[in-house]
N, C-alpha and C. Protein backbone atom coordinates (compact mmCIF):
# COMPACT_ATOMS: atom_id res chain seq x y z
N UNK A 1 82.61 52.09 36.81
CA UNK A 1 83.05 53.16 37.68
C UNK A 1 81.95 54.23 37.77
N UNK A 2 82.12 54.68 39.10
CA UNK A 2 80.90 55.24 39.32
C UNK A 2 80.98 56.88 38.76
N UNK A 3 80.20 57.73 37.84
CA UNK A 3 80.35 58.88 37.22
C UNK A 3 80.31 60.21 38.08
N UNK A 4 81.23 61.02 38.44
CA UNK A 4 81.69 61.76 39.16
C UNK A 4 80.88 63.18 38.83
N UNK A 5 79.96 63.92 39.66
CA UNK A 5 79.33 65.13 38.81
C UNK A 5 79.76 66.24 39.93
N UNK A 6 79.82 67.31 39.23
CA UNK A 6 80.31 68.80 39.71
C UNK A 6 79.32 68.34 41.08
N UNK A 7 78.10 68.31 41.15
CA UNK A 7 77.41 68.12 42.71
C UNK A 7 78.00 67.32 43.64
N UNK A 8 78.30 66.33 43.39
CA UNK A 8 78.94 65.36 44.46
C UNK A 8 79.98 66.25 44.63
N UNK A 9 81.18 67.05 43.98
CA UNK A 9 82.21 67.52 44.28
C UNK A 9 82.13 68.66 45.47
N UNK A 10 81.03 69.72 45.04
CA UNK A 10 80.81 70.66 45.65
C UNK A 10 80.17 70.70 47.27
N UNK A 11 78.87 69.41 47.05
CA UNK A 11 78.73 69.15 48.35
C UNK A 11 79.73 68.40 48.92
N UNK A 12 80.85 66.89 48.58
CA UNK A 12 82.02 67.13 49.19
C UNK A 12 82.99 68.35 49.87
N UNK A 13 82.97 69.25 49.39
CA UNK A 13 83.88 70.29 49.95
C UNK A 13 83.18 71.20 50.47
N UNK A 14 81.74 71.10 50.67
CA UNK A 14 80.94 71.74 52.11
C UNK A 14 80.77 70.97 53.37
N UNK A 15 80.79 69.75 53.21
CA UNK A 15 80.92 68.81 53.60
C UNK A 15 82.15 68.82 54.50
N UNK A 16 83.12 68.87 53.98
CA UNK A 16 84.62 69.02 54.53
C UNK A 16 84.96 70.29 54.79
N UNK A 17 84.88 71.32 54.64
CA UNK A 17 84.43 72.67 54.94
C UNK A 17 84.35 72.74 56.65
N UNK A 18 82.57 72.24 56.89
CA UNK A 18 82.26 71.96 58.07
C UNK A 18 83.04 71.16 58.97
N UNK A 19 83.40 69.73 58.41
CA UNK A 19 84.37 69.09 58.76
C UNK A 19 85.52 69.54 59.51
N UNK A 20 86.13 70.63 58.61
CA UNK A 20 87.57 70.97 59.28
C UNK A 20 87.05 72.08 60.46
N UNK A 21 86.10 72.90 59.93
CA UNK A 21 86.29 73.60 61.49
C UNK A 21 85.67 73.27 62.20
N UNK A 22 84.55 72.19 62.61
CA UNK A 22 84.48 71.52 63.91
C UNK A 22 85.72 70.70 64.28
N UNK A 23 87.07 70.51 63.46
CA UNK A 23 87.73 69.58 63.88
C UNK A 23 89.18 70.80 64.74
N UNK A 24 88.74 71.50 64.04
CA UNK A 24 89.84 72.39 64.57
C UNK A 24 89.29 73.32 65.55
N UNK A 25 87.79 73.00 66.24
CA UNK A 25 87.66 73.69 67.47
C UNK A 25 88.18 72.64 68.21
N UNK A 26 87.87 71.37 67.92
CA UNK A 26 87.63 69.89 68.72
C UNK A 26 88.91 69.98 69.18
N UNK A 27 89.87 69.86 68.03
CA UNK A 27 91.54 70.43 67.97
C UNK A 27 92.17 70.97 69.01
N UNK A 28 91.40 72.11 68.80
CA UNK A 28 91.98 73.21 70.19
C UNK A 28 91.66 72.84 71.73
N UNK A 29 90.36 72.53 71.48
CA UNK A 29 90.29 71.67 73.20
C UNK A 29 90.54 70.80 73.80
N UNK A 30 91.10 70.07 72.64
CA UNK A 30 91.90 68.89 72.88
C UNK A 30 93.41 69.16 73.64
N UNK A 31 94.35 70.65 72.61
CA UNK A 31 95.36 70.49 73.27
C UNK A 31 95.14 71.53 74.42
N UNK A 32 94.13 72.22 74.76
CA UNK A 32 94.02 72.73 76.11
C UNK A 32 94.10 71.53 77.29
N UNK A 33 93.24 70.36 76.96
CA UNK A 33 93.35 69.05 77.92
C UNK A 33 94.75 68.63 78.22
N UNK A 34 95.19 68.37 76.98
CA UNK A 34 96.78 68.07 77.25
C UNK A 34 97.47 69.02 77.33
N UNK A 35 97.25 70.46 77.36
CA UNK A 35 98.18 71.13 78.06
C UNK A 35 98.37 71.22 79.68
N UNK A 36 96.70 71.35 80.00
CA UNK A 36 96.28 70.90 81.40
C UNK A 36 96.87 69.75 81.73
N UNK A 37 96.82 68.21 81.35
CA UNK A 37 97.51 67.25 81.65
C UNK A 37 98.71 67.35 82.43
N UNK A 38 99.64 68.05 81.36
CA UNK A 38 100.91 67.97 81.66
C UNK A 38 101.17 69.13 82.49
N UNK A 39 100.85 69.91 82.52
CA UNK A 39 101.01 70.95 83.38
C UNK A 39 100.17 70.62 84.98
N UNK A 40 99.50 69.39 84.99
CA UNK A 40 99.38 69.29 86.40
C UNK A 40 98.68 70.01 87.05
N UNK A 41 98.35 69.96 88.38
CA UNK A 41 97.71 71.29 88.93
C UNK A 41 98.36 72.34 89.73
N UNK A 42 99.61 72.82 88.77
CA UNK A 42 100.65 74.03 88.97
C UNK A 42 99.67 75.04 87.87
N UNK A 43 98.83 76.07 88.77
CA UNK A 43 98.19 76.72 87.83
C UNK A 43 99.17 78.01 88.23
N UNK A 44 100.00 78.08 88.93
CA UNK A 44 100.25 79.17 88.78
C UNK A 44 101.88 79.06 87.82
N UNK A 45 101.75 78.16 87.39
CA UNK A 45 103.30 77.96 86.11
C UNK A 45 103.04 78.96 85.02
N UNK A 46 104.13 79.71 84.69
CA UNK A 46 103.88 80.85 83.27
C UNK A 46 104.94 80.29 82.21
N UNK A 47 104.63 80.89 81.17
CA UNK A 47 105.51 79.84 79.94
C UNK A 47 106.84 80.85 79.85
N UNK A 48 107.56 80.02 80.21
CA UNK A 48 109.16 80.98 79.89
C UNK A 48 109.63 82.09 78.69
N UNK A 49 110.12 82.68 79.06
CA UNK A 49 110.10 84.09 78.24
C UNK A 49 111.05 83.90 77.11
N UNK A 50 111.74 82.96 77.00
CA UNK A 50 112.12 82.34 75.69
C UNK A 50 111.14 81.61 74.74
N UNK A 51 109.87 81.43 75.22
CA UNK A 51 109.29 80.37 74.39
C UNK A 51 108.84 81.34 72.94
N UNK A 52 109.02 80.27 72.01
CA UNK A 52 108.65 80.86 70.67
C UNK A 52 107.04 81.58 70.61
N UNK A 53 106.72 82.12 69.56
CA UNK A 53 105.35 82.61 69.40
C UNK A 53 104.67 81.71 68.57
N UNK A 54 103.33 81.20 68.51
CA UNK A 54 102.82 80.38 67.63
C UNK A 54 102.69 80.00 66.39
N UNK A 55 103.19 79.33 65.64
CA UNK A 55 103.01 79.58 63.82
C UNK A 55 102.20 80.62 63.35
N UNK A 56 100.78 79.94 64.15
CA UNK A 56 99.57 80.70 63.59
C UNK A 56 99.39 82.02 63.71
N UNK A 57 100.35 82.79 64.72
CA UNK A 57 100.20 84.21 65.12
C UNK A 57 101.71 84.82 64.19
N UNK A 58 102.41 83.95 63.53
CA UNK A 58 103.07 84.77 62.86
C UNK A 58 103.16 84.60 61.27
N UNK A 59 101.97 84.12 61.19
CA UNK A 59 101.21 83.81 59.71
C UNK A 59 100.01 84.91 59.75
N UNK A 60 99.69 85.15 60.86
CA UNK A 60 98.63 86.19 61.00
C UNK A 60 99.10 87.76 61.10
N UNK A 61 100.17 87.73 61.71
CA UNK A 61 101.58 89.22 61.25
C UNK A 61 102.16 89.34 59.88
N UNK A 62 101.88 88.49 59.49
CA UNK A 62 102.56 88.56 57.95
C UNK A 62 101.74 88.81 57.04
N UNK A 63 100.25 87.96 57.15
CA UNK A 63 99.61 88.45 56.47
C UNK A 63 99.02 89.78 56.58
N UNK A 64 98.59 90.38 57.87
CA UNK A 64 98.48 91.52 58.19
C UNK A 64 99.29 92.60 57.61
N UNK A 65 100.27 92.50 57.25
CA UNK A 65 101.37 93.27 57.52
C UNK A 65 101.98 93.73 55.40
N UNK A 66 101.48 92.31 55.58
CA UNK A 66 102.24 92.51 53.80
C UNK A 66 100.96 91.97 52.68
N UNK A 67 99.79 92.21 53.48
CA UNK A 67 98.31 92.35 52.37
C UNK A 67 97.14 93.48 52.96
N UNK A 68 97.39 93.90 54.45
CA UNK A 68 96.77 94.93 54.55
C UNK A 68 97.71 96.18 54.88
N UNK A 69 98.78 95.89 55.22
CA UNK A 69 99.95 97.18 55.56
C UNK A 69 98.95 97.40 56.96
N UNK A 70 98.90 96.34 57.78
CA UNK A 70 98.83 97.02 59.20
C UNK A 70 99.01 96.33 60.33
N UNK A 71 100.14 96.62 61.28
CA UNK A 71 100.69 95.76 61.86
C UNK A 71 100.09 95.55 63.09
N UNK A 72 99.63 94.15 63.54
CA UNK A 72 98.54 93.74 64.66
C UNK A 72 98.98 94.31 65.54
N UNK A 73 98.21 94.90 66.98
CA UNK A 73 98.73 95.19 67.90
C UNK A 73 98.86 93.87 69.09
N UNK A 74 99.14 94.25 70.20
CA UNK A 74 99.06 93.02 70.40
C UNK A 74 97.80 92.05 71.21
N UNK A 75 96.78 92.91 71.68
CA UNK A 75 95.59 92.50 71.73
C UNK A 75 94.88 92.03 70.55
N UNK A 76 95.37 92.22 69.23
CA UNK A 76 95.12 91.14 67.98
C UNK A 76 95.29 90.80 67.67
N UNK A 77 96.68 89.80 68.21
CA UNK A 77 97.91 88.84 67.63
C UNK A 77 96.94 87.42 68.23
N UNK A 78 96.32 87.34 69.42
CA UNK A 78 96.00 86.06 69.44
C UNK A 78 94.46 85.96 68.70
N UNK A 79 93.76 86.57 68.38
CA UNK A 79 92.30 86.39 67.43
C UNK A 79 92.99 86.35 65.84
N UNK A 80 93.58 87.00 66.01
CA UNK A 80 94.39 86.90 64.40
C UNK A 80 94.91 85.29 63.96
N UNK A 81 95.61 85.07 65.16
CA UNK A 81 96.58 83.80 64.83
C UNK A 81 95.16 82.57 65.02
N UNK A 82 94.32 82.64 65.32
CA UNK A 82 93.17 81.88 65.70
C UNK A 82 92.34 81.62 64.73
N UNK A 83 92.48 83.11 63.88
CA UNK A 83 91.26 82.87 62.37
C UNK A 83 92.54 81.98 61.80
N UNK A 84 93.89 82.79 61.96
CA UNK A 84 94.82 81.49 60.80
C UNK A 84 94.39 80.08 60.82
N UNK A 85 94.62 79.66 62.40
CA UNK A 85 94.21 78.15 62.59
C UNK A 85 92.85 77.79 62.06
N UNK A 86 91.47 78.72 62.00
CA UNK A 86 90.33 78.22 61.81
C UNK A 86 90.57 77.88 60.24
N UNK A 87 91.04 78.77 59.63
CA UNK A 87 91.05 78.85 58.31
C UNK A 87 91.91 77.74 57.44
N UNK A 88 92.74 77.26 58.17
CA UNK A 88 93.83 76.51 57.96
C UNK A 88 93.22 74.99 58.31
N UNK A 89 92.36 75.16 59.10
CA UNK A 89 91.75 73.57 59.42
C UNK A 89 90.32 73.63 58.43
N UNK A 90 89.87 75.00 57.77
CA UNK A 90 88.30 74.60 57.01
C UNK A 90 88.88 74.31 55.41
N UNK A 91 89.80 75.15 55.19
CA UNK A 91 90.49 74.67 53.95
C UNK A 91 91.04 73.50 53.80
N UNK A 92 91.56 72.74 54.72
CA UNK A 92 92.49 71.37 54.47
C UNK A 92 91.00 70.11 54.23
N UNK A 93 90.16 70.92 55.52
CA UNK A 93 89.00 69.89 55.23
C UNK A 93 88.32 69.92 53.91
N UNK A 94 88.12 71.22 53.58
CA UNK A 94 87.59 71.34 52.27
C UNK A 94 88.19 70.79 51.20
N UNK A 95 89.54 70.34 51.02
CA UNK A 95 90.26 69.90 50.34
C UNK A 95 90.30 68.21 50.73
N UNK A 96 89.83 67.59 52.13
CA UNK A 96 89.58 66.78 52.53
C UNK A 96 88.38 66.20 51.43
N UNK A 97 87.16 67.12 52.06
CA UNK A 97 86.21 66.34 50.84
C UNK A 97 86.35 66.37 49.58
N UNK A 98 86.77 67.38 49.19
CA UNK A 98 86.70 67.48 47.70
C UNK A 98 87.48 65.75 47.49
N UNK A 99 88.60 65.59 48.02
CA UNK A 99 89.25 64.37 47.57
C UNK A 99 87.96 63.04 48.29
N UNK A 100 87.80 63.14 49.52
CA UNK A 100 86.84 62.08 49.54
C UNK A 100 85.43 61.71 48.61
N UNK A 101 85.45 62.45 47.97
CA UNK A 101 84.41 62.47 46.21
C UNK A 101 85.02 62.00 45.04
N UNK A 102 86.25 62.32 45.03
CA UNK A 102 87.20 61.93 43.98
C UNK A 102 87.31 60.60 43.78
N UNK A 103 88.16 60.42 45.24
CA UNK A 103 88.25 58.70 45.39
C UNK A 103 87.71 58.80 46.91
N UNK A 104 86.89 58.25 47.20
CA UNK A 104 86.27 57.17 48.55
C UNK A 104 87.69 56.99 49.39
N UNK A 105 88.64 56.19 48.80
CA UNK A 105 89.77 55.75 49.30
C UNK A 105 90.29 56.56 50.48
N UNK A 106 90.28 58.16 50.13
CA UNK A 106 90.76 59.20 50.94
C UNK A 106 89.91 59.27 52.07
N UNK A 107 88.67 58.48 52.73
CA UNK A 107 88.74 58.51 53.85
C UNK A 107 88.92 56.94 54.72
N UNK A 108 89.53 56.07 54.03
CA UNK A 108 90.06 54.94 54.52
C UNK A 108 90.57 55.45 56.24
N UNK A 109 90.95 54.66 57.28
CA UNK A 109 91.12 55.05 58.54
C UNK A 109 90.45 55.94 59.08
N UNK A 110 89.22 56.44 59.07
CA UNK A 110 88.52 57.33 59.39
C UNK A 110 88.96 58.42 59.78
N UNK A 111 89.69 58.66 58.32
CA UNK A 111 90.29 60.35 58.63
C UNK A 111 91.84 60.69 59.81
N UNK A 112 92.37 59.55 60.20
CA UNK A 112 93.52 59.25 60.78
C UNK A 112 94.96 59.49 59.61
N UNK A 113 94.84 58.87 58.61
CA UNK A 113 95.78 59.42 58.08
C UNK A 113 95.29 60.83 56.96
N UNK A 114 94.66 61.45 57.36
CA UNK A 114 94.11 62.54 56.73
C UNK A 114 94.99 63.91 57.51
N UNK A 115 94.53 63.03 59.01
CA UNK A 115 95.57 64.10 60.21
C UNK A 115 96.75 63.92 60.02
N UNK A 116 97.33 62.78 59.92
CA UNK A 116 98.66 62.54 59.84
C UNK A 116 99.45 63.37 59.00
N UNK A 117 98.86 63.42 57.45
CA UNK A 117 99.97 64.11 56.40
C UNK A 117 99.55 65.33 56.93
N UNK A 118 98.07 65.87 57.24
CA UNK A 118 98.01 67.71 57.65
C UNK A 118 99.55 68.16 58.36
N UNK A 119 99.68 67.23 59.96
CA UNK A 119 100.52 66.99 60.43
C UNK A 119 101.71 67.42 60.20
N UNK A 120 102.60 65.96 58.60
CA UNK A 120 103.68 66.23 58.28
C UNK A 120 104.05 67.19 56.95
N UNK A 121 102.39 67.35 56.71
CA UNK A 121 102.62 68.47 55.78
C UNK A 121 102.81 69.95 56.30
N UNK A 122 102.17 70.56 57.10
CA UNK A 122 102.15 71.79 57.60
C UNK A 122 102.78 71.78 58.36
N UNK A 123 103.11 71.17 59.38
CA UNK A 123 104.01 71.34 60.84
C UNK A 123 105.62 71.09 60.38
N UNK A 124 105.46 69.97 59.82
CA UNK A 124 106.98 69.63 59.66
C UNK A 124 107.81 70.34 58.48
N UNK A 125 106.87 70.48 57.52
CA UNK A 125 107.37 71.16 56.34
C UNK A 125 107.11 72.38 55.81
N UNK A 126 105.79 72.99 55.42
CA UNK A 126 105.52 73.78 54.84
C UNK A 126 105.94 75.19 56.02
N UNK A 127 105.46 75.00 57.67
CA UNK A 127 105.76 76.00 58.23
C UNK A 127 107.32 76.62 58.32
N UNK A 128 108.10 75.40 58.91
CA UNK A 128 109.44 75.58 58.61
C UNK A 128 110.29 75.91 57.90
N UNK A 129 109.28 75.59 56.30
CA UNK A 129 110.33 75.82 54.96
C UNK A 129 109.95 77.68 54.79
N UNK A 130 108.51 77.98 55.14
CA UNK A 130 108.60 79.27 55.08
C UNK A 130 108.98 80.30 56.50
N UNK A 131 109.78 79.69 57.28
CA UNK A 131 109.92 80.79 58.25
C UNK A 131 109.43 81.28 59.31
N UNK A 132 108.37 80.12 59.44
CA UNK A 132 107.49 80.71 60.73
C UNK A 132 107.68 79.57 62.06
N UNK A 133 108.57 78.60 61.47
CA UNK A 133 108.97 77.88 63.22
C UNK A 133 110.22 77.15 62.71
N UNK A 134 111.05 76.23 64.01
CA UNK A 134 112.24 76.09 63.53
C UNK A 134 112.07 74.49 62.67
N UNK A 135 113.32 74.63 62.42
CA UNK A 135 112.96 73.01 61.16
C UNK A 135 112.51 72.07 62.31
N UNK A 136 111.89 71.15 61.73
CA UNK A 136 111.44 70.05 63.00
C UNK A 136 112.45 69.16 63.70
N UNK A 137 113.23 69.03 63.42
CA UNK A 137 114.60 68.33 63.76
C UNK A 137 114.90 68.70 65.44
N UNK A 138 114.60 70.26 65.40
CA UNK A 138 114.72 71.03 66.48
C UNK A 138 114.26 71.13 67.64
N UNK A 139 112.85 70.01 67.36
CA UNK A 139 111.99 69.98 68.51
C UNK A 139 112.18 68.67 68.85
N UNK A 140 111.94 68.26 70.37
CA UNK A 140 111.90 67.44 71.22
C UNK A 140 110.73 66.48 70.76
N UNK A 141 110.94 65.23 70.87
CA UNK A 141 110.07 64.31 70.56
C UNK A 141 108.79 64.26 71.39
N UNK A 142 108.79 65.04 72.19
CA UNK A 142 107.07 65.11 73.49
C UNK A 142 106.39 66.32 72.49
N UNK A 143 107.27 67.45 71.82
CA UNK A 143 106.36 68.28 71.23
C UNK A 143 106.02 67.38 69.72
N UNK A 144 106.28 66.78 69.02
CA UNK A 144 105.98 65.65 67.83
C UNK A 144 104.95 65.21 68.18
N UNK A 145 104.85 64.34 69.74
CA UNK A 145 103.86 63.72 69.86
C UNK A 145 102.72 64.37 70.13
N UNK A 146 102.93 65.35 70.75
CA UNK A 146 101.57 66.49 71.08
C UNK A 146 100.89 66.84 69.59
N UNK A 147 101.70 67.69 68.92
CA UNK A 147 101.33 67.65 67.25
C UNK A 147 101.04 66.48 66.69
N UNK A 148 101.46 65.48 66.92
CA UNK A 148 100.66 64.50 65.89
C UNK A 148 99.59 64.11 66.60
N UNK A 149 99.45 63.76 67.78
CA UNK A 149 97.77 63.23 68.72
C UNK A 149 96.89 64.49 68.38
N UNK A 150 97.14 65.66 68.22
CA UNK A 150 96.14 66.67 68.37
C UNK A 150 95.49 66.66 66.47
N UNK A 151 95.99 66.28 65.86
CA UNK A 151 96.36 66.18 64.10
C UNK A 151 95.85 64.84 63.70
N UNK A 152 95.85 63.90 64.79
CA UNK A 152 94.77 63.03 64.75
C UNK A 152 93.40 63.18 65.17
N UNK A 153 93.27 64.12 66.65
CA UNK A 153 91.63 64.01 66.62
C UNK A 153 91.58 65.31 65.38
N UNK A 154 92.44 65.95 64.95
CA UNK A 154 91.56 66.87 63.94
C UNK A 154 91.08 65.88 62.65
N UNK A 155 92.20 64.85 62.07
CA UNK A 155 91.51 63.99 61.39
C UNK A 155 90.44 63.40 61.39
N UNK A 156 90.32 62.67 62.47
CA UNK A 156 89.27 61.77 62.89
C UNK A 156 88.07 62.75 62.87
N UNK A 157 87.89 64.28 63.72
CA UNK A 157 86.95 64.48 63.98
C UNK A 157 86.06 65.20 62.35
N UNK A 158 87.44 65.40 61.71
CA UNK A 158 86.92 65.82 60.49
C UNK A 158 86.30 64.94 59.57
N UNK A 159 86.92 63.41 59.74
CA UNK A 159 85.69 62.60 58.76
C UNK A 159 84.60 62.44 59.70
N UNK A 160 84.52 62.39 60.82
CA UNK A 160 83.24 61.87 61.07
C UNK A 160 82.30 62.98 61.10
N UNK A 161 82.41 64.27 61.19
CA UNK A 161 81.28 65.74 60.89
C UNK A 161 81.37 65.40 59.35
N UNK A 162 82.81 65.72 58.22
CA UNK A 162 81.99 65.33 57.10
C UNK A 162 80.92 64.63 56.77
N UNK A 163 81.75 62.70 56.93
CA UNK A 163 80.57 62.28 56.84
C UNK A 163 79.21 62.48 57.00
N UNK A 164 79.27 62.78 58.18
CA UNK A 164 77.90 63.08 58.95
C UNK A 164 76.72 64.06 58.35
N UNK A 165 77.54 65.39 57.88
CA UNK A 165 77.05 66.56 56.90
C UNK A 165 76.89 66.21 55.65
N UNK A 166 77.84 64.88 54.52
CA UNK A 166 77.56 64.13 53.44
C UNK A 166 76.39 64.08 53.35
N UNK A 167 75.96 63.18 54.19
CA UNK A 167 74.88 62.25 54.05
C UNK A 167 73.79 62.60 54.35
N UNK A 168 73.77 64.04 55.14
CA UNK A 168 72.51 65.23 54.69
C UNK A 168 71.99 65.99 53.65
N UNK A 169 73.03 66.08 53.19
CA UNK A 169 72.81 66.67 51.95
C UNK A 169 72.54 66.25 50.64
């Protein structure tokens, strides 16, 4: 078995670092495409005034709110909720490599089921269990599929920049 040293670990999780936030820009323009998709070329459609507010912008009010005591206005609810997402995709990656150093195994499917559990870990569970969207049960199976295709190219795109940054270093 091959001997595991603090270096391999560390450049793993710079490695994956990079990884996650090229995957979570890749991420975001991805579901701009498929929001465009489905929305057709009705550019003048506005999102109904019932629609919920984003996880990420009310993870970014909370933290605001109950670690700096200052409550976003609302020209900084969407840059706020945006570092959440950046931060939320460089950490998972970082935690991505660190495990692809550990065991190899963890990037089997090229980072496909890497997206997957992000997926049913954060979307389905961890956000819901703390309060920031409704249990998943609640949502329509077209919004599942949007979250899991977009949670795949973040997978995918995150092993292949890791890799890619690995093997520079």
């Amino acid at each position: 078995m091959k001997e595991l040293r603090t270096g391999n670990v560390i450049k793993g999780a710079v490695a994956g670092l990079v990884g996650g936030l090229v995957a979570s820009f890749v991420m975001t323009k991805f579901q701009t495409l498929l929001t465009a998709i489905a929305e057709g070329d009705k550019k003048s459609k506005k999102k109904s005034g019932g629609e919920d507010e984003p996880a990420t912008i009310k993870v970014a009010k909370e933290i605001s709110e109950s670690v700096f005591e200052h409550k976003l206005t609302k020209n900084e609810r969407e840059p706020a909720g945006e570092a959440v997402h950046y931060a939320m995709g460089a950490t998972s990656g970082l935690m991505y490599g660190v495990a692809s150093e550990i065991t190899p195994m963890a990037t089997l499917g090229a980072g496909l089921p890497f997206g997957a559990a992000v997926w049913v870990i954060a979307d389905d569970v961890v956000v819901p269990a703390l309060g920031f969207s409704k249990p998943a049960a609640e949502y329509p199976l077209s919004t599942h599929a949007y979250a899991l295709s977009s949670h795949l190219v973040y997978g995918l795109t995150t092993e292949v920049v890791r890799r890619t940054v690995r093997n520079l270093l």
